[in-house]
Structure formats: structure tokens, C-alpha cells
N, C-alpha and C. Protein backbone atom coordinates (compact mmCIF):
# COMPACT_ATOMS: atom_id res chain seq x y z
N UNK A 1 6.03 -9.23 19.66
CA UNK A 1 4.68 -9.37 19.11
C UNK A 1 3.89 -8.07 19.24
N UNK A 2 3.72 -7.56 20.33
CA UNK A 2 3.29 -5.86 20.71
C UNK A 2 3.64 -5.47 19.52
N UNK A 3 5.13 -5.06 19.47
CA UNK A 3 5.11 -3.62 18.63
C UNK A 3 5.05 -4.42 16.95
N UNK A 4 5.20 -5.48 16.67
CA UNK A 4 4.43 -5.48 15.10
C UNK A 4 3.25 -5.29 15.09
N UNK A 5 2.17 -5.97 16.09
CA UNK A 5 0.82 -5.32 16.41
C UNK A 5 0.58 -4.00 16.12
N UNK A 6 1.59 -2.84 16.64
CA UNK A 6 1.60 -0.97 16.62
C UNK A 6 2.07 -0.92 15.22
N UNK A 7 2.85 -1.65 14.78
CA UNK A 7 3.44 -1.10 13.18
C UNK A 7 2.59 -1.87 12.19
N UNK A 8 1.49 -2.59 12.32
CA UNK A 8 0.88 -3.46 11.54
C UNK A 8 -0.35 -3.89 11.21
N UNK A 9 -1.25 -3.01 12.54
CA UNK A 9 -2.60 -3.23 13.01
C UNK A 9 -3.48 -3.08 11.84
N UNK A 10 -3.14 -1.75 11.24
CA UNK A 10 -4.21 -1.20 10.70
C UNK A 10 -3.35 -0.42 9.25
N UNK A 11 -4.22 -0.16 8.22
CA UNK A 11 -3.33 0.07 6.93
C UNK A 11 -4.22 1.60 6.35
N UNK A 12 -4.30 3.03 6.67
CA UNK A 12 -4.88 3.83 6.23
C UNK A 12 -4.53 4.39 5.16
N UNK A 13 -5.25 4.54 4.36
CA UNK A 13 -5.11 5.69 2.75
C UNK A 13 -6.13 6.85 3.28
N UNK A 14 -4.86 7.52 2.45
CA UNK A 14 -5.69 9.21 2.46
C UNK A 14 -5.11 9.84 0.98
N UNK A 15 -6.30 11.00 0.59
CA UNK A 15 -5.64 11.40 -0.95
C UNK A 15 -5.97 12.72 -0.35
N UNK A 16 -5.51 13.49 -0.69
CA UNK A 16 -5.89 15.01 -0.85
C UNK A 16 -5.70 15.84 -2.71
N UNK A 17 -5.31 17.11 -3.13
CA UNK A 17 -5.35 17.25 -4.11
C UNK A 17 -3.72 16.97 -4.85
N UNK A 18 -2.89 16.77 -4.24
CA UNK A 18 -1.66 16.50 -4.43
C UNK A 18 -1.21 15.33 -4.52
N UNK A 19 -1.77 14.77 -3.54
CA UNK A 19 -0.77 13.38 -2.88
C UNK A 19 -1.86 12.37 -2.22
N UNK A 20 -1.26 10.86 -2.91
CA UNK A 20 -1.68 9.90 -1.84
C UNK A 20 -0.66 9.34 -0.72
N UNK A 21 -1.64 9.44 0.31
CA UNK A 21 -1.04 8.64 1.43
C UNK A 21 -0.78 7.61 2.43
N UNK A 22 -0.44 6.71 2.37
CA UNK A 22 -1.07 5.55 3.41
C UNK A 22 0.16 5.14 4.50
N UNK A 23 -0.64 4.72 5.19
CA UNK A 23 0.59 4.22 6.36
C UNK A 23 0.22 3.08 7.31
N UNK A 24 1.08 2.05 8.07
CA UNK A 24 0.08 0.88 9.03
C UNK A 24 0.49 1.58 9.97
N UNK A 25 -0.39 0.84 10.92
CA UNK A 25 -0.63 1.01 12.16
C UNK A 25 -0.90 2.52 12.91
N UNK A 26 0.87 2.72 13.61
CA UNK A 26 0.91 4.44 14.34
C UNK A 26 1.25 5.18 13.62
N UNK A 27 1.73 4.70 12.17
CA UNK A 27 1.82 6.01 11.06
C UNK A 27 3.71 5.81 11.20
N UNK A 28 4.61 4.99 11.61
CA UNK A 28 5.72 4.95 11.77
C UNK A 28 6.29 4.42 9.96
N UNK A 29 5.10 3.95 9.55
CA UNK A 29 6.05 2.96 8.22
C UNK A 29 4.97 3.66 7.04
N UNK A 30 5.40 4.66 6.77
CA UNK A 30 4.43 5.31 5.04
C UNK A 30 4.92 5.45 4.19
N UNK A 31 4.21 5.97 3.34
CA UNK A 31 4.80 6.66 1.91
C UNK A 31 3.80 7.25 1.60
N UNK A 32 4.40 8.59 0.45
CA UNK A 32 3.45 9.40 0.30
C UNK A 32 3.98 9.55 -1.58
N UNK A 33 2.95 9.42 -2.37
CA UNK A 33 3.08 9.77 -3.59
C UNK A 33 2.81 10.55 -4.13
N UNK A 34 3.04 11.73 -4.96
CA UNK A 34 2.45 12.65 -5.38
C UNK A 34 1.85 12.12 -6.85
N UNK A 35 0.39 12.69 -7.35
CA UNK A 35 -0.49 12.51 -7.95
C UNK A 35 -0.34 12.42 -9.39
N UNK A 36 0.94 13.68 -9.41
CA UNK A 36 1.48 14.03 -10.69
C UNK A 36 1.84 12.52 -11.26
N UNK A 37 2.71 11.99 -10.11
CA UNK A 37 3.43 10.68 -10.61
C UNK A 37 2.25 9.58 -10.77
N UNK A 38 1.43 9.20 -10.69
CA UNK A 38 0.39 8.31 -10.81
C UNK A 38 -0.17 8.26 -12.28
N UNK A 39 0.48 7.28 -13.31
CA UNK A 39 -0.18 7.34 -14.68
C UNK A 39 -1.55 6.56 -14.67
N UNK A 40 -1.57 5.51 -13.89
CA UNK A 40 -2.82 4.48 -13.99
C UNK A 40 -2.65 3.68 -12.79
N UNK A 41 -4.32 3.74 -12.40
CA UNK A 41 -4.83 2.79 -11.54
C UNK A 41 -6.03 1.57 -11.72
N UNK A 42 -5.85 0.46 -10.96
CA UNK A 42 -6.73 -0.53 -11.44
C UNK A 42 -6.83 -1.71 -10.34
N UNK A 43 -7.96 -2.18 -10.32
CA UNK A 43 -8.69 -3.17 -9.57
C UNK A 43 -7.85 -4.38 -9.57
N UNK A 44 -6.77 -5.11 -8.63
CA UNK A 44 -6.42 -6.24 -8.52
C UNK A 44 -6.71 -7.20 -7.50
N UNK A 45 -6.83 -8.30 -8.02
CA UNK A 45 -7.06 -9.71 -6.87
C UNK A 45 -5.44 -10.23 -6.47
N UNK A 46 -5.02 -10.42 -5.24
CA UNK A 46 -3.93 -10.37 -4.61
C UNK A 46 -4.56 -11.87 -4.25
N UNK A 47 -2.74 -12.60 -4.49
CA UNK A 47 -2.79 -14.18 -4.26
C UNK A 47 -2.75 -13.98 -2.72
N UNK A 48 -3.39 -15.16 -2.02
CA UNK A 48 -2.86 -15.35 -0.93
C UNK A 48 -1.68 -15.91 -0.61
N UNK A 49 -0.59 -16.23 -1.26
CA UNK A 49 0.67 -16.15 -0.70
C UNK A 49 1.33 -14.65 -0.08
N UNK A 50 1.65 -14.19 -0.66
CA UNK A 50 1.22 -12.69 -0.23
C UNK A 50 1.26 -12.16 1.53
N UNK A 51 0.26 -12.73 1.79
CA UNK A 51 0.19 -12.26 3.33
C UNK A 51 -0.31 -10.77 3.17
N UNK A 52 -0.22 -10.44 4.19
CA UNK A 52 -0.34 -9.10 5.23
C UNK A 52 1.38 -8.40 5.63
N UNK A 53 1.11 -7.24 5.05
CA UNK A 53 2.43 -6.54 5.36
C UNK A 53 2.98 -5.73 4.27
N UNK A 54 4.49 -5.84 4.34
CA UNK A 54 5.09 -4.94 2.88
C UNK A 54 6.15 -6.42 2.27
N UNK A 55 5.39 -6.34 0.73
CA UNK A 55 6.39 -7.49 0.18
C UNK A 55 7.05 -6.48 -1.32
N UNK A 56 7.65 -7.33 -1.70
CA UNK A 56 8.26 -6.97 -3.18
C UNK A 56 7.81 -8.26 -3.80
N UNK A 57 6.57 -8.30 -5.21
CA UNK A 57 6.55 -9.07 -5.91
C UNK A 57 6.65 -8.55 -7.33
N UNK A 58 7.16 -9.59 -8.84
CA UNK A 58 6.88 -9.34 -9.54
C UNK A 58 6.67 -7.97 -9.89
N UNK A 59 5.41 -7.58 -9.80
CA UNK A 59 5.07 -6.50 -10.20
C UNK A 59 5.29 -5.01 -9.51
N UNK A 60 6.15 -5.40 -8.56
CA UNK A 60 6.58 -4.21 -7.94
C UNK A 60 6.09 -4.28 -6.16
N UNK A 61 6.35 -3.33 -5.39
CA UNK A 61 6.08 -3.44 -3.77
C UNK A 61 4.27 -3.58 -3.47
N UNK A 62 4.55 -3.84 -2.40
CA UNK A 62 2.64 -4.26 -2.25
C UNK A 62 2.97 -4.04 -0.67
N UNK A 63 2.08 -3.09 0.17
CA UNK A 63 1.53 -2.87 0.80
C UNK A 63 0.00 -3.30 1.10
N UNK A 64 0.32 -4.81 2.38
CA UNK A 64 -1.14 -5.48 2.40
C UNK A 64 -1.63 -6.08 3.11
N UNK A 65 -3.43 -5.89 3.52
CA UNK A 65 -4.15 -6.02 4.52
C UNK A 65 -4.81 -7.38 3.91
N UNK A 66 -5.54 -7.45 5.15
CA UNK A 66 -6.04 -9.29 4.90
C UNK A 66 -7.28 -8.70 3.88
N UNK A 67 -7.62 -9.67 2.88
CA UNK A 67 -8.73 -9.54 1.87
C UNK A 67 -7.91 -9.76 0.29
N UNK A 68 -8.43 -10.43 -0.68
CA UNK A 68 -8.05 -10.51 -1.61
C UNK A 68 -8.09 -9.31 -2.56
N UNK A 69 -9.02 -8.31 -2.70
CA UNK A 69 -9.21 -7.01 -3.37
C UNK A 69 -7.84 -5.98 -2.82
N UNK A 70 -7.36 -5.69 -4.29
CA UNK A 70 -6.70 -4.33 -3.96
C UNK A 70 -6.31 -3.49 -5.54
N UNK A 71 -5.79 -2.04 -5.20
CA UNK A 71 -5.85 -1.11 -6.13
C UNK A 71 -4.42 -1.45 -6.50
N UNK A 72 -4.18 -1.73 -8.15
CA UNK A 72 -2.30 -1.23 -8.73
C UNK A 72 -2.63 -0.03 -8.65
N UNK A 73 -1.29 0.24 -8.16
CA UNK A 73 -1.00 1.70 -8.74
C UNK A 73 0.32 1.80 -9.82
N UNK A 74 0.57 2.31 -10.94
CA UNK A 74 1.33 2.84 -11.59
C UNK A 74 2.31 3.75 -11.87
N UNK A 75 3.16 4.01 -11.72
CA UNK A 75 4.16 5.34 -11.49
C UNK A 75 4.67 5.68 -12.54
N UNK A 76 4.78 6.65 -12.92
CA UNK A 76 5.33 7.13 -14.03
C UNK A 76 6.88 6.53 -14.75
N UNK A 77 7.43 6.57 -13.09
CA UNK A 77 8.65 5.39 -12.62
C UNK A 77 8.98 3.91 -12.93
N UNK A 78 7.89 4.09 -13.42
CA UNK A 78 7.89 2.26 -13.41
C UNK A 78 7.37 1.38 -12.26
């Protein structure tokens, strides 16, 4: 229970001019995207099935904190 607490606590974004970044908790579980790759972003309402954490739905991976509001992001990738 501890260490999902350390890998799970907390969910930070950071952008600089290159790259976005986010990571939970101690920064052990991230990803970092570069900007180039980002075609479109947009305002989504996240079901509560869902939870808190990292899932794969439908529409691709979701990285997620408690609250129904969150940003798609788009990849050039698909």
C-alpha cells in the first residue's frame, strides 16, 4: 500500500518550449512528449469507471487523477 501511495500520490504536468511532461507521485512512472508531435488538444469529461491511475481505453492511454475534467491529447501517431 506505501509504495503505490509513492508511485501514485500525486500526478504533475510540466511544458517547457519543446516538450510536455508529466509524471505520479516520485517521478518513477512518466512520459515525456515532444510538442512537435502534438496535432490537437481538447477539453474531456472522463467516465468514472476509469479510476485513478494509468488505463488503456478506447481512445487510447489515460493517465488519471480523481476529478472528472481532463485534457485529450492527440499525436501525430495516432
Amino acid at each position: 500500500m506505501r509504495i503505490t501511495a509513492l508511485l501514485f500520490y500525486d500526478l504533475t504536468v510540466e511544458i517547457d518550449e519543446t516538450r510536455l511532461c508529466f509524471h505520479f507521485g516520485v517521478g518513477l512512472i512518466r512520459k515525456r512528449i515532444p510538442l512537435a508531435q502534438i496535432v490537437a488538444v481538447e477539453p474531456v469529461r472522463n467516465s468514472w469507471l476509469y479510476g485513478w491511475g494509468i488505463y488503456r481505453t478506447p481512445r487510447g492511454g489515460l493517465y488519471n487523477m480523481p476529478g472528472w475534467e481532463a485534457v485529450e491529447i492527440t499525436l501525430a501517431s495516432g
